[in-house]
Protein backbone atom coordinates (compact mmCIF):
# COMPACT_ATOMS: atom_id res chain seq x y z
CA UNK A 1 141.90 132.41 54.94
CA UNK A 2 143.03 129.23 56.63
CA UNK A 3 140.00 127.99 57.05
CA UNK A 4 138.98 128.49 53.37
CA UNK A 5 141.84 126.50 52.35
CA UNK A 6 141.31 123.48 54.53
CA UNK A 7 137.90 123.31 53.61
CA UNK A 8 138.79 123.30 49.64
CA UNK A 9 141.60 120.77 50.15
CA UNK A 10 138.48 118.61 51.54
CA UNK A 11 136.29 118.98 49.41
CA UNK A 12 139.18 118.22 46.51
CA UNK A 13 139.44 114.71 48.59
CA UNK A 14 135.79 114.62 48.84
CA UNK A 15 136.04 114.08 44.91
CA UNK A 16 138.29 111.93 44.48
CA UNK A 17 137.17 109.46 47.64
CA UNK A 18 133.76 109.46 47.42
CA UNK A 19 131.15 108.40 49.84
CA UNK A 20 129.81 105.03 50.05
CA UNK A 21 127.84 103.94 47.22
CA UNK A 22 124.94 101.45 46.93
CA UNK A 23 127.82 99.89 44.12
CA UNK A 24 130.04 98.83 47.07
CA UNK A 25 130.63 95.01 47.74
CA UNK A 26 128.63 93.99 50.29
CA UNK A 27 130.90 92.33 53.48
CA UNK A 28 129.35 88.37 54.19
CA UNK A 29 130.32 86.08 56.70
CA UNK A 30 131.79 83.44 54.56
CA UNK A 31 131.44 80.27 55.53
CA UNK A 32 134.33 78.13 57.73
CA UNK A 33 135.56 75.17 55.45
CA UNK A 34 138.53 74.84 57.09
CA UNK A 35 138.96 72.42 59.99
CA UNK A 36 139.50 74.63 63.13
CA UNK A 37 140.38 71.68 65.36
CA UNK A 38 138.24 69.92 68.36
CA UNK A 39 136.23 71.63 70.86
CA UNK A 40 138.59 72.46 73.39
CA UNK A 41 138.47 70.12 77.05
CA UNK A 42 137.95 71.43 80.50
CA UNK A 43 140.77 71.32 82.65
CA UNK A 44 141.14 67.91 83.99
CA UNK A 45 140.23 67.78 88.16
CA UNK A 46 143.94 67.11 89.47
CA UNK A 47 142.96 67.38 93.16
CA UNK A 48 143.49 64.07 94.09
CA UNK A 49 146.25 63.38 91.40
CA UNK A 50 149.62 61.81 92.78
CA UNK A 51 152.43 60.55 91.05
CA UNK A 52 152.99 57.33 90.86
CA UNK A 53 155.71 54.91 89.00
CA UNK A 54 155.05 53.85 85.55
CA UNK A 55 155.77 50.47 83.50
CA UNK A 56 159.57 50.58 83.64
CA UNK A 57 162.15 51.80 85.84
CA UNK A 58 162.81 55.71 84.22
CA UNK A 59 158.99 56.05 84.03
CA UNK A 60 156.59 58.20 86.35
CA UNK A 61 153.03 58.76 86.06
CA UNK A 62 150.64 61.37 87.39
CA UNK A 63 146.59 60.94 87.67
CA UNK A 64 144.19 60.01 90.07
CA UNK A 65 144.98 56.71 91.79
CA UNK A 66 142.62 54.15 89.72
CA UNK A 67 142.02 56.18 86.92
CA UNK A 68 143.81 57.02 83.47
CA UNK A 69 146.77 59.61 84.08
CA UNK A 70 147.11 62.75 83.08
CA UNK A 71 150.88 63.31 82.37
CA UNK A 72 153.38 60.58 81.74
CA UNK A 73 157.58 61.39 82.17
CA UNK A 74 159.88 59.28 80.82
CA UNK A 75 163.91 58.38 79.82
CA UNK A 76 164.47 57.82 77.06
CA UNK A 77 168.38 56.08 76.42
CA UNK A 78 169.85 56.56 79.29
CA UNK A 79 173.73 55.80 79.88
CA UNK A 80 174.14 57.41 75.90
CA UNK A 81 175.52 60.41 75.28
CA UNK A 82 172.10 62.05 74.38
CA UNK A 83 169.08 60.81 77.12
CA UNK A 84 165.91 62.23 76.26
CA UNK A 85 162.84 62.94 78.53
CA UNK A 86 159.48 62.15 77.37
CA UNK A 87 156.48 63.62 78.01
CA UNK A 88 152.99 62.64 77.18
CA UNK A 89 149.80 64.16 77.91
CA UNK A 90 147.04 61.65 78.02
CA UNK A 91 144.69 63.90 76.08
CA UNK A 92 143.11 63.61 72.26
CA UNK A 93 144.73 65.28 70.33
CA UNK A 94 143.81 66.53 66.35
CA UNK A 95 145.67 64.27 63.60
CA UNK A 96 148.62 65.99 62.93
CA UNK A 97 148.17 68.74 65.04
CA UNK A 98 151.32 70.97 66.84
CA UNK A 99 151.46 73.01 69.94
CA UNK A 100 153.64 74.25 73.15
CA UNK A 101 153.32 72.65 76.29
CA UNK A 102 153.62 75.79 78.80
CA UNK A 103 155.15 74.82 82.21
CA UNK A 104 155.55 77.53 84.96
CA UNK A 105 156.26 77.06 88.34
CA UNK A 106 159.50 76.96 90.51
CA UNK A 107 160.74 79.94 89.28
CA UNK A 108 160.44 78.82 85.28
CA UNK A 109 158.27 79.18 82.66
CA UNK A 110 159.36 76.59 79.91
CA UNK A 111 157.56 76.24 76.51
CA UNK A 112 158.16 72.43 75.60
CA UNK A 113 157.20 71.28 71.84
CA UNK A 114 154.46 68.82 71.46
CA UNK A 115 153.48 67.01 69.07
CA UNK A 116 149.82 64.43 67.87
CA UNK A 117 151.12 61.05 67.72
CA UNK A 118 148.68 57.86 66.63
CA UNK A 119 148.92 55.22 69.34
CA UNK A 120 146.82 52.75 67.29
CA UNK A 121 143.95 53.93 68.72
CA UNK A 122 143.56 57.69 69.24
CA UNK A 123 145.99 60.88 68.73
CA UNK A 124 147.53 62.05 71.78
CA UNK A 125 150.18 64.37 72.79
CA UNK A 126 153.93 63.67 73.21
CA UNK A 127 156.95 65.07 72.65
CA UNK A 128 160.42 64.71 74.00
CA UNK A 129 163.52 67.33 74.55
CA UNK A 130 167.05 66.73 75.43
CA UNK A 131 167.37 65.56 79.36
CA UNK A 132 169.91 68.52 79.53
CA UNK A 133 167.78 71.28 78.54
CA UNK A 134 167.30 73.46 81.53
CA UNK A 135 163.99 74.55 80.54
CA UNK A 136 163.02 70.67 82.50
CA UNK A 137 163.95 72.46 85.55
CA UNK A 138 160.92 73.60 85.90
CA UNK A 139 159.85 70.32 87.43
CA UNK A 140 162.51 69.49 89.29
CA UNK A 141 161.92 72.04 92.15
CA UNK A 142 159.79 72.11 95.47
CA UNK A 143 156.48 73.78 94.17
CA UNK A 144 153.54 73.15 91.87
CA UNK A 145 153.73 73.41 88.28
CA UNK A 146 150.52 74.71 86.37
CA UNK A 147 150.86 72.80 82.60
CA UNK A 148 149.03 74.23 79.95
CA UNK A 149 148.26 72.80 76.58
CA UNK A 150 146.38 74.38 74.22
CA UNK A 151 142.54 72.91 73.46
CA UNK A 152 143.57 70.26 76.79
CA UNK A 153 143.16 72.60 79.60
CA UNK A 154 145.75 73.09 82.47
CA UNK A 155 146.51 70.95 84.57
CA UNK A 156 148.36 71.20 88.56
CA UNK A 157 150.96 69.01 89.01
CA UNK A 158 151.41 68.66 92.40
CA UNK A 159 155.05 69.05 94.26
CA UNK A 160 157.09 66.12 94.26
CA UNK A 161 160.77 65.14 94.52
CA UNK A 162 159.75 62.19 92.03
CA UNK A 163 160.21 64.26 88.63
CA UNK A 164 163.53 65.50 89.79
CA UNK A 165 164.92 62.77 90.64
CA UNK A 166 163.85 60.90 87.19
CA UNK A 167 165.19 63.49 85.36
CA UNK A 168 168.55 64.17 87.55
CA UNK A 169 169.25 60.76 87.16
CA UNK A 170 168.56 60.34 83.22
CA UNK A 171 170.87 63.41 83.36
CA UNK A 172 173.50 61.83 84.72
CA UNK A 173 173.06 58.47 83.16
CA UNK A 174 171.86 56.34 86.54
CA UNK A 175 168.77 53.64 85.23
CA UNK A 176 166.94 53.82 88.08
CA UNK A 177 165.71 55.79 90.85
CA UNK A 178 164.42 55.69 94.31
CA UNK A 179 161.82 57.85 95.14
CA UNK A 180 158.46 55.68 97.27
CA UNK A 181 155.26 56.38 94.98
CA UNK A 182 151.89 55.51 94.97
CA UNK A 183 151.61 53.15 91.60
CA UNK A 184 148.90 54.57 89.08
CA UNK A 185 147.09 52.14 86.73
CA UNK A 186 147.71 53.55 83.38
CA UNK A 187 144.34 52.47 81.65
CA UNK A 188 143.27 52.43 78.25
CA UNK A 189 142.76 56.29 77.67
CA UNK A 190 141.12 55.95 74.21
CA UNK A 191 138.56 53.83 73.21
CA UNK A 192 139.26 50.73 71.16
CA UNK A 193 136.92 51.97 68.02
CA UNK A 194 138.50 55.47 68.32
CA UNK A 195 139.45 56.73 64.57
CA UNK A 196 142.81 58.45 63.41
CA UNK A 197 141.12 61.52 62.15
């Protein structure tokens, strides 16, 4: 008797949901006229990379000796009461375009804002966060830090004692620090004819 009544009760549905129909709306692939962004980069070859001091005394690069770099950290108003670190990847970036720089290593994983900024002659990536945030620590310790950008790869950054001590020192409001590094050349990274969008 069961079974006579679940079979009713389906066919009831049957009637009221019918089967597809020839009547249906066919599903297309509509086309993209967004703009989904750049094709994403390979991550850059870092095996070689070194850090090396910037233009400026609270500045520290980090590339391939002779070659553009690949991460720049800076301070930013130190001795006020709110320093700021800057970071900049040296990769194009979309106009306007947002994302989270993922840092883990040493124990951290930090997820740092970033932001496209026009140099004048390309979009890049930049962004800066307080000097006392602690998610920073996670280049201020003895091991290698794996950054991550989105559509720019990852990138090693090798141990050094030279990002702590920038940043433990814009901290704590010192304008210099002393830390022996190879310097690094910071090239032209974009082209002179390179367009905003």
């Amino acid at each position: 008797m069961k079974k006579v009544t679940a079979l009713t009760m389906l066919g009831s549905l049957a009637a009221c949901n019918p089967p597809a129909a020839d009547d249906y709306v066919e599903r297309v692939e509509l086309e993209n006229t967004g703009n989904g962004g750049s094709e994403p980069l390979a991550s850059p070859d870092a095996e070689n990379a070194i850090w090396g001091i910037g233009a400026g005394e609270m500045r520290l690069l980090y590339g391939n000796p002779g070659q553009p770099p690949f991460l720049g950290i800076s301070c930013e108003g130190v001795g006020t009461d709110r320093p700021l670190i800057r970071l900049v990847r040296y990769a194009p970036a979309d106009a306007d375009a947002k994302a989270l720089f993922a840092l883990v290593g040493n124990g951290t994983v930090a997820r740092l804002k970033m932001d496209s900024t026009w140099t004048g002659k390309g979009w890049r990536w930049e962004g800066t966060v307080d000097a006392g945030n602690p998610d920073l620590d996670v280049l201020t310790g003895r091991r290698s830090v794996e950054a991550t950008l989105p559509g720019a790869g990852s990138l090693i950054l090798k141990p050094s004692f030279a990002p702590r001590d920038l940043i433990e020192n814009c901290r704590s409001g010192i304008s210099a620090f002393e830390e022996e590094a190879d310097p690094i050349d910071e090239d032209e990274v974009f082209p002179e004819d390179a367009s905003p969008d």
